[in-house]
C-alpha atoms as a PDB file:
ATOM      1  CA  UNK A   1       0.000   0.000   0.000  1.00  0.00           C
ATOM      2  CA  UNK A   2       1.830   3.549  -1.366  1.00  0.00           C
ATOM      3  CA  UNK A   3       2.207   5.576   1.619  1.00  0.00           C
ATOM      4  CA  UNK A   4       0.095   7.856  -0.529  1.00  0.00           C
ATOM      5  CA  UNK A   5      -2.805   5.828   0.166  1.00  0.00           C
ATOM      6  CA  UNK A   6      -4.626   6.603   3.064  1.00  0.00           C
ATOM      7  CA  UNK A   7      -5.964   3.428   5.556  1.00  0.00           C
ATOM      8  CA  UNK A   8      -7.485   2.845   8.709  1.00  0.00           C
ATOM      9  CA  UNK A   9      -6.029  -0.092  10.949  1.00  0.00           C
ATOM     10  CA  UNK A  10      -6.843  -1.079  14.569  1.00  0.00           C
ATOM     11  CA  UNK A  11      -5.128  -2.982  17.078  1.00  0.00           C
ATOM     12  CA  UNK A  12      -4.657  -3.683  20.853  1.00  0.00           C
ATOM     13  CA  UNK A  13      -0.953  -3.294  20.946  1.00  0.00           C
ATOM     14  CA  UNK A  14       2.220  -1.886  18.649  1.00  0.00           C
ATOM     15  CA  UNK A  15       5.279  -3.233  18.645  1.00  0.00           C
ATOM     16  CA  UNK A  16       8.219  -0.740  17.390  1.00  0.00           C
ATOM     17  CA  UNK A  17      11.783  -1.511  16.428  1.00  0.00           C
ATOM     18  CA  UNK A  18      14.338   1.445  16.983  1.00  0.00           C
ATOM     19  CA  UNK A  19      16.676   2.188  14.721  1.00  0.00           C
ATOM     20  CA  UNK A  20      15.273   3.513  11.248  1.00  0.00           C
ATOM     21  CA  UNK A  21      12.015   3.649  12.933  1.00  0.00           C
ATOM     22  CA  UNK A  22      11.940   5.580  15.600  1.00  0.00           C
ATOM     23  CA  UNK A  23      15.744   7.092  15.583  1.00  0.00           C
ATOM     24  CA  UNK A  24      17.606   8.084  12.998  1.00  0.00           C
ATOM     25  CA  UNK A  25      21.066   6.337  13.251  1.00  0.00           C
ATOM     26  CA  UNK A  26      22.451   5.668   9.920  1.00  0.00           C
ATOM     27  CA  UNK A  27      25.506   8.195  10.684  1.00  0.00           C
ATOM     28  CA  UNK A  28      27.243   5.934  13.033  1.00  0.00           C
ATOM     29  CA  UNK A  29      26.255   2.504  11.939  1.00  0.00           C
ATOM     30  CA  UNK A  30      27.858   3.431   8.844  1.00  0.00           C
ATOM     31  CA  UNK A  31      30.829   4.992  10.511  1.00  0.00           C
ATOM     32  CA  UNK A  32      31.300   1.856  12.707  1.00  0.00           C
ATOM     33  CA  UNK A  33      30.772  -0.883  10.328  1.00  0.00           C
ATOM     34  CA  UNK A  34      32.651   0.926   7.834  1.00  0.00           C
ATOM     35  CA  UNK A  35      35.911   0.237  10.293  1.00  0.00           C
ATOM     36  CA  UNK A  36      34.824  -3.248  10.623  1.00  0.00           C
ATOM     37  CA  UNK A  37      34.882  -4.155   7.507  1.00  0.00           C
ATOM     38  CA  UNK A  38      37.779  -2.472   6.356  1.00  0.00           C
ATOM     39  CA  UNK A  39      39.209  -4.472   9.408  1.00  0.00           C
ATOM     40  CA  UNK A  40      38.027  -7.400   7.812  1.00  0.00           C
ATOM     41  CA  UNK A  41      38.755  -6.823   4.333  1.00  0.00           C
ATOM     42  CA  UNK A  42      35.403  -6.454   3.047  1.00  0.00           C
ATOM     43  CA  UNK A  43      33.543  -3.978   1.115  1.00  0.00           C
ATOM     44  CA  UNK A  44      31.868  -1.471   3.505  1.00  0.00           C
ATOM     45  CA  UNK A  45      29.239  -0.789   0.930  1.00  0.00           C
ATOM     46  CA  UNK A  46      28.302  -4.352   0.199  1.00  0.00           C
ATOM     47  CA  UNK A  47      28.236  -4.705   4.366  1.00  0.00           C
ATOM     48  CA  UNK A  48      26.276  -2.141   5.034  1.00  0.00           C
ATOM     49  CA  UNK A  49      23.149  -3.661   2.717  1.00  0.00           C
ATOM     50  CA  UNK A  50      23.429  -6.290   5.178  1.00  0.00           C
ATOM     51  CA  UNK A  51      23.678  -4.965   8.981  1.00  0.00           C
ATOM     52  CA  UNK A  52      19.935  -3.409   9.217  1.00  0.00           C
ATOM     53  CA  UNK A  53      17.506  -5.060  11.050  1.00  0.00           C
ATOM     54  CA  UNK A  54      19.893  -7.752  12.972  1.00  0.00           C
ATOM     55  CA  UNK A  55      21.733  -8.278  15.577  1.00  0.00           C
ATOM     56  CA  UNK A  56      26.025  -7.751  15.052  1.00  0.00           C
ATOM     57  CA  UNK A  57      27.108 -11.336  15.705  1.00  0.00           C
ATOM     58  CA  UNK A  58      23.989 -12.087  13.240  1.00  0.00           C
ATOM     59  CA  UNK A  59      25.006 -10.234  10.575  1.00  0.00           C
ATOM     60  CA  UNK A  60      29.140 -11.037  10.929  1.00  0.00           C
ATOM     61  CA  UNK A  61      27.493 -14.518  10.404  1.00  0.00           C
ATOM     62  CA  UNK A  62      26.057 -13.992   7.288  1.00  0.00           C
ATOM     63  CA  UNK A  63      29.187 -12.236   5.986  1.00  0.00           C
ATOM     64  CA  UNK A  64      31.761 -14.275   7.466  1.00  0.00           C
ATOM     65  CA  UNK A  65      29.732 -17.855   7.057  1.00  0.00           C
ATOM     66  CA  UNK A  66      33.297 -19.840   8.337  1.00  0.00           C
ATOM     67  CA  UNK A  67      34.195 -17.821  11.105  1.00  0.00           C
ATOM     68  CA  UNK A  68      33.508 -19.303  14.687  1.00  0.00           C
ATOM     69  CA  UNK A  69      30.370 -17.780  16.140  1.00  0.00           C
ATOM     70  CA  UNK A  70      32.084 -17.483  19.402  1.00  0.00           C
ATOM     71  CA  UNK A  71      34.470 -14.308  17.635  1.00  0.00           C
ATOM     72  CA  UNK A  72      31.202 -13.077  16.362  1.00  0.00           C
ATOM     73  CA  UNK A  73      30.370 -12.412  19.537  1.00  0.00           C
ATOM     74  CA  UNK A  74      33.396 -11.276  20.820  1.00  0.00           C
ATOM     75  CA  UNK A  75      33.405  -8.525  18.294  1.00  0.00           C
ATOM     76  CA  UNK A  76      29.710  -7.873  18.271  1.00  0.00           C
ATOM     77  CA  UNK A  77      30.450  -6.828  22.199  1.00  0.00           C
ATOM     78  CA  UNK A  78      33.408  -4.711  20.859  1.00  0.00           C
ATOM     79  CA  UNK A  79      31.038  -3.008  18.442  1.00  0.00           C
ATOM     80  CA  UNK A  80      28.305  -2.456  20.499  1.00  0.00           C
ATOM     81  CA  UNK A  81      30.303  -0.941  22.853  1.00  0.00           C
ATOM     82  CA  UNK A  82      31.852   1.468  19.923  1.00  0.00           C
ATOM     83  CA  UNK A  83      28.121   2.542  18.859  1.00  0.00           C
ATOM     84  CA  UNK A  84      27.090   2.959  22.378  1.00  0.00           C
ATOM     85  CA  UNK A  85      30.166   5.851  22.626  1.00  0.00           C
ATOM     86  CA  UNK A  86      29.216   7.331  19.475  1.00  0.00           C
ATOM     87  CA  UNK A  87      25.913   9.351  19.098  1.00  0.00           C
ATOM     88  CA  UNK A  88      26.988  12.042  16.612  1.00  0.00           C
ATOM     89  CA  UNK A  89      24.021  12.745  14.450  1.00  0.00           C
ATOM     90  CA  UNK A  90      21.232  10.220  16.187  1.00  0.00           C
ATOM     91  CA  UNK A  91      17.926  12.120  15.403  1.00  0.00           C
ATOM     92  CA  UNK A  92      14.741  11.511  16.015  1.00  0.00           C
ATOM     93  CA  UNK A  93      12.813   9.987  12.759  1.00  0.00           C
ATOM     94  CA  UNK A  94      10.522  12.921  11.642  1.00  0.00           C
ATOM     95  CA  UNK A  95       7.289  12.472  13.243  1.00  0.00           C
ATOM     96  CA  UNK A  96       8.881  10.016  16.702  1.00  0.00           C
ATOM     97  CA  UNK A  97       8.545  12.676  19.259  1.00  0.00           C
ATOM     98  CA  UNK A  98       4.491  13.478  18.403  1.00  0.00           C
ATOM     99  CA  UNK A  99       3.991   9.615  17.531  1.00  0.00           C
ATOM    100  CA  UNK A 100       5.596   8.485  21.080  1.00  0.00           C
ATOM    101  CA  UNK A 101       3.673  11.071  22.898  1.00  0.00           C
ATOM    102  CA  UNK A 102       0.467   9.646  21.696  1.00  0.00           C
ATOM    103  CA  UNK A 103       1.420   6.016  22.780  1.00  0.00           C
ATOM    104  CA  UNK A 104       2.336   7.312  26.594  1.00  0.00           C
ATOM    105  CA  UNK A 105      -0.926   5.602  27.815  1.00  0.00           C
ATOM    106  CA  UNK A 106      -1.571   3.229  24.957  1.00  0.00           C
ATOM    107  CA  UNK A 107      -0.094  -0.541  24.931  1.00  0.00           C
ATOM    108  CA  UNK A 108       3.304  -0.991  23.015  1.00  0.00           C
ATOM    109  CA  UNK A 109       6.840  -2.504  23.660  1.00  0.00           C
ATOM    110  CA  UNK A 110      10.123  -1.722  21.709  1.00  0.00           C
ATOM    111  CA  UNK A 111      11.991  -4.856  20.235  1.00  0.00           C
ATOM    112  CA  UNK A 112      15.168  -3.793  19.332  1.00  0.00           C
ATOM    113  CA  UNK A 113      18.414  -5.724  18.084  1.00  0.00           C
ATOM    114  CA  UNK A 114      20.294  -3.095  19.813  1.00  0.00           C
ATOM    115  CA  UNK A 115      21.174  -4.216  23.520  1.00  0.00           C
ATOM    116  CA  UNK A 116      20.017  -2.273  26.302  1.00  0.00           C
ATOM    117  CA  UNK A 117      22.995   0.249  27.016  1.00  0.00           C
ATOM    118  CA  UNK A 118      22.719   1.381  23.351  1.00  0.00           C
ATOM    119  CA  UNK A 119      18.630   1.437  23.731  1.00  0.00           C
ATOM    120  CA  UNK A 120      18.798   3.521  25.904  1.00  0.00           C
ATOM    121  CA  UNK A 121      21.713   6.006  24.772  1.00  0.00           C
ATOM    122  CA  UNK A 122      19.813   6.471  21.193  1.00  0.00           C
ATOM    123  CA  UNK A 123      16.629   6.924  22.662  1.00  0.00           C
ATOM    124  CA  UNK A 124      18.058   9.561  24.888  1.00  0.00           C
ATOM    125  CA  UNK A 125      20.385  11.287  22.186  1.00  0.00           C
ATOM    126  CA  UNK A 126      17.125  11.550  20.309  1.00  0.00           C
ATOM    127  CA  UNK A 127      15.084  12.681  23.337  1.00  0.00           C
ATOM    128  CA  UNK A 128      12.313  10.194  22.995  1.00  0.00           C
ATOM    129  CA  UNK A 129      10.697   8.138  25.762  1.00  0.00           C
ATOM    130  CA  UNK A 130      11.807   4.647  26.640  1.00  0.00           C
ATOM    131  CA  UNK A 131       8.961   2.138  26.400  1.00  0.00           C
ATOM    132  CA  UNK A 132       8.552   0.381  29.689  1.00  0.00           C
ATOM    133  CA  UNK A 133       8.069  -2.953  27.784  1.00  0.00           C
ATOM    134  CA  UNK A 134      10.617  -3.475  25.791  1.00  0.00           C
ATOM    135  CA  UNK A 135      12.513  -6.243  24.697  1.00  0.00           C
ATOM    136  CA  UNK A 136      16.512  -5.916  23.597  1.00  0.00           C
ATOM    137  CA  UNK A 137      18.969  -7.931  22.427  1.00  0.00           C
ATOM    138  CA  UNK A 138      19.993  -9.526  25.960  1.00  0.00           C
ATOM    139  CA  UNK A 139      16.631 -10.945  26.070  1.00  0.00           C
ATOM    140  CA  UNK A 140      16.476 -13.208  23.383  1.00  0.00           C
ATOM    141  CA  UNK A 141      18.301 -15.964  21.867  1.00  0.00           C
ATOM    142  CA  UNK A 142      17.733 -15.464  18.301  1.00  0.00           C
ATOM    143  CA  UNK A 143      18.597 -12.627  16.145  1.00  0.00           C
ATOM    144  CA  UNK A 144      15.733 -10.850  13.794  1.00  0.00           C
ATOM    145  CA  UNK A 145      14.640 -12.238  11.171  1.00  0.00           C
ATOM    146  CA  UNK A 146      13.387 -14.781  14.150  1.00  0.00           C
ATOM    147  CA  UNK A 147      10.508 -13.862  15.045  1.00  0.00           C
ATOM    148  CA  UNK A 148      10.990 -14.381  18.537  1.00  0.00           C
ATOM    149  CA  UNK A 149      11.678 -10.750  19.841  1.00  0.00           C
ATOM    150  CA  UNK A 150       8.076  -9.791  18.732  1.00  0.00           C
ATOM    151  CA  UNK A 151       6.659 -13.030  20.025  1.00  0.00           C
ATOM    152  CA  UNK A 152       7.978 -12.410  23.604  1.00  0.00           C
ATOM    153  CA  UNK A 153       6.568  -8.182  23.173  1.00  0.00           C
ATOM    154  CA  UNK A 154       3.421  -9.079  22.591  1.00  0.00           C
ATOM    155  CA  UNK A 155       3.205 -11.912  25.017  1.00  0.00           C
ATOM    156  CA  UNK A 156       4.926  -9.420  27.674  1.00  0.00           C
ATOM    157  CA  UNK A 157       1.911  -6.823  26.842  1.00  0.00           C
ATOM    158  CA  UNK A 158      -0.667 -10.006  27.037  1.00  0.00           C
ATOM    159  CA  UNK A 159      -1.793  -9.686  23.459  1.00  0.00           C
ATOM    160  CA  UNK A 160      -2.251 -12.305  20.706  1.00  0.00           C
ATOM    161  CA  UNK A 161       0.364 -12.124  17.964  1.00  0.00           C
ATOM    162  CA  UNK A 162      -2.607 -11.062  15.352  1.00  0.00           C
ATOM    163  CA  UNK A 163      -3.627  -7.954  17.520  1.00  0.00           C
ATOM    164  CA  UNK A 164      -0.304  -6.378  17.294  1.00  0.00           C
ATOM    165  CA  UNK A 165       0.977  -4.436  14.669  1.00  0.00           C
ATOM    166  CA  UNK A 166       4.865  -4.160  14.272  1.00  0.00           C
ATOM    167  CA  UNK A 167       6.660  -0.928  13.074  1.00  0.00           C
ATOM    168  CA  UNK A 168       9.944  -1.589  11.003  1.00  0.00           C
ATOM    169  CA  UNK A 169      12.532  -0.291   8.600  1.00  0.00           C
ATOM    170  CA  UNK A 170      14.467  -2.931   7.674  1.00  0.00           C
ATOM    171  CA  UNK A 171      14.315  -6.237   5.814  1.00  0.00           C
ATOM    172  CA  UNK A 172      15.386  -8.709   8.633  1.00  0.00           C
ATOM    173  CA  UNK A 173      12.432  -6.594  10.684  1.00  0.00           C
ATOM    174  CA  UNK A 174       9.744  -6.910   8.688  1.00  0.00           C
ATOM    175  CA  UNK A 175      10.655 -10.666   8.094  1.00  0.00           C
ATOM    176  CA  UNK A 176      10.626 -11.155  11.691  1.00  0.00           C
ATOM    177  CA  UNK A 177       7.205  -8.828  11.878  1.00  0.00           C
ATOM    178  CA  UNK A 178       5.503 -11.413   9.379  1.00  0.00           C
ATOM    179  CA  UNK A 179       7.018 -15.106  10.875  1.00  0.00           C
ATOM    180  CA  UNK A 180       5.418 -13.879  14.010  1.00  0.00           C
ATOM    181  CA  UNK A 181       1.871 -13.666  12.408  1.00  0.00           C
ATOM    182  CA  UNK A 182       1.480  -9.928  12.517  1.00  0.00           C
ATOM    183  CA  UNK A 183       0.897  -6.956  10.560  1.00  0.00           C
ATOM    184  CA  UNK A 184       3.374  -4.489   9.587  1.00  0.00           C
ATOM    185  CA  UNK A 185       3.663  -0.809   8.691  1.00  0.00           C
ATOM    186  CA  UNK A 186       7.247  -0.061   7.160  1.00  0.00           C
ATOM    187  CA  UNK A 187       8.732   2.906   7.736  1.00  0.00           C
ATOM    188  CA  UNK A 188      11.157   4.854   5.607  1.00  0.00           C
ATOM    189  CA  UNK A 189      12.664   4.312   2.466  1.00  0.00           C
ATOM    190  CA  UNK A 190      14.268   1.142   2.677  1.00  0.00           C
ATOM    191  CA  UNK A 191      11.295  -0.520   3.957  1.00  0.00           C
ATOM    192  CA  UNK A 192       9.130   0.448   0.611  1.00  0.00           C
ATOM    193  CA  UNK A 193      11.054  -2.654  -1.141  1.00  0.00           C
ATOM    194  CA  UNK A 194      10.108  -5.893   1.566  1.00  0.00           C
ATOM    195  CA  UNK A 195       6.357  -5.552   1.102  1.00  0.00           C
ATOM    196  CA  UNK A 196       5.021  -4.200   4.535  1.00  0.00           C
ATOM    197  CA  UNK A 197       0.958  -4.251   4.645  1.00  0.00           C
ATOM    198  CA  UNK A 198       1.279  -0.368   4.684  1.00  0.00           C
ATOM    199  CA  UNK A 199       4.442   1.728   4.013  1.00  0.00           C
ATOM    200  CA  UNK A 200       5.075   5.736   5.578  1.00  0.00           C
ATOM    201  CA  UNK A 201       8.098   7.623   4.440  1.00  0.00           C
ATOM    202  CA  UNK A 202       8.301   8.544   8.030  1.00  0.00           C
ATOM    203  CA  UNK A 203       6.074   9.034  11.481  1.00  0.00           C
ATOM    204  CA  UNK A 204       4.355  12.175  10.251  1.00  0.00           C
ATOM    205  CA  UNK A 205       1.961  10.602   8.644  1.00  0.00           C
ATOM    206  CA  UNK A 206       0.383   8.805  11.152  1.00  0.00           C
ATOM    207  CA  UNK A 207      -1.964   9.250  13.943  1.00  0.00           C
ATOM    208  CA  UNK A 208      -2.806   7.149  16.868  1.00  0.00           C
ATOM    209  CA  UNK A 209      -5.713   7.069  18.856  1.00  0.00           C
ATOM    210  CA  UNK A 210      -7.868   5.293  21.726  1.00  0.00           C
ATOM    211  CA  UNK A 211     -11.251   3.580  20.658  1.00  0.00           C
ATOM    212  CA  UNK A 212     -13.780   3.478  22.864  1.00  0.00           C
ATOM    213  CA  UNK A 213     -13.394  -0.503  23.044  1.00  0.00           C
ATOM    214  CA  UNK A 214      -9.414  -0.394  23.903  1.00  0.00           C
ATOM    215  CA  UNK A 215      -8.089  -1.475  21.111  1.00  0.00           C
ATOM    216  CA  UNK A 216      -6.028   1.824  19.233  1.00  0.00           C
ATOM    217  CA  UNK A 217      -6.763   3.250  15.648  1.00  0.00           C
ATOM    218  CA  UNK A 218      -3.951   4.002  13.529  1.00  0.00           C
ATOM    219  CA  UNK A 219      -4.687   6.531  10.592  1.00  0.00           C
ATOM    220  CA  UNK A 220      -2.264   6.356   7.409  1.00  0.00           C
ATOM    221  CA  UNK A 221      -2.671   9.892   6.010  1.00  0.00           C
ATOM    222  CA  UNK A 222      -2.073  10.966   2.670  1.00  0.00           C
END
């Protein structure tokens, strides 16, 4: 659905991934995998179509396939530590701030690949609330595309997977989004090619409200 296109959805609970989404942190993910992989000897630009959406040792899987998983790990710490220290130019997606202040007393949970430390620095450098619920990167055992981070946010808010509607940039995301049964809005411009049910350039075109039954309404303007 063109983000031209206006729609009506409605749902008990929202489930929102961070980066792309709500924040804005393309600077430094490109600035620290950039180092990595000229570390590694790879091509930063043919990295950096793969490190959206997953977690670090996930994606140094994928482009190292024979490396032990236990130095994936070892360097995925070392990275997240390095993106953690570096917040030059995290932003708030156009739209967050206005879209976060009209969840405050409506059910939703971030699930986030990032761990909590660097949760909670990007939501802070870009000045937006941290979801109570929220489930990061310490808390599960499998990496997006699994769908398991948005399995255990909606069972943490007590909704059914169908109820929920996920918010995602990224390909790995909105993969994750749909194994886990639910529907997805895509947000931003890389998330127009992975076929989300409804696609926004950013959070300004959307509005969130209470019905009178619980459940929220989520207007796609054009």
């Amino acid at each position: 659905m063109p983000a031209t296109t206006p729609a009506t959805l409605t749902a008990r609970a929202l489930l929102l991934d961070m980066d792309g989404t709500l924040v804005n942190s393309d600077a430094v993910v490109e600035r620290c995998w950039r180092r990595w992989a000229e570390r590694q000897g790879l091509d930063g630009d043919a990295v950096l179509k793969v490190v959206h959406g997953r977690q670090g040792y996930a994606t140094m899987a994928v482009l190292l396939p024979d490396r032990p998983m236990d130095e994936n790990h070892a360097d995925n710490r070392v990275m997240l530590a390095e993106e953690t220290a570096d917040l030059d130019g995290v932003v708030p997606v156009p739209g967050a701030p206005a879209f976060m202040a009209a969840l405050a007393k409506l059910p939703h949970a971030l699930v986030t690949s990032a761990d909590e430390a660097l949760a909670q620095a990007r939501m802070g450098a870009a000045a937006l609330p941290v979801p109570e619920t929220r489930v990061t990167a310490e808390g599960v055992g499998a990496s997006k595309p699994d769908p398991e981070g948005f399995l255990k946010g909606a069972a943490e808010l007590g909704f059914a997977p169908a109820d929920c509607i996920v918010f995602e940039d990224s390909e790995a995301g909105i993969q994750a989004g749909r194994a886990a049964g639910m529907r997805i809005v895509g947000v931003g411009p890389r998330a127009a090619a992975f076929a989300p049910d409804v696609h926004v350039a950013d959070l300004t075109r959307l509005r969130v409200e209470p019905a009178a039954d619980g459940s929220i309404t989520l207007t796609v303007l054009p």
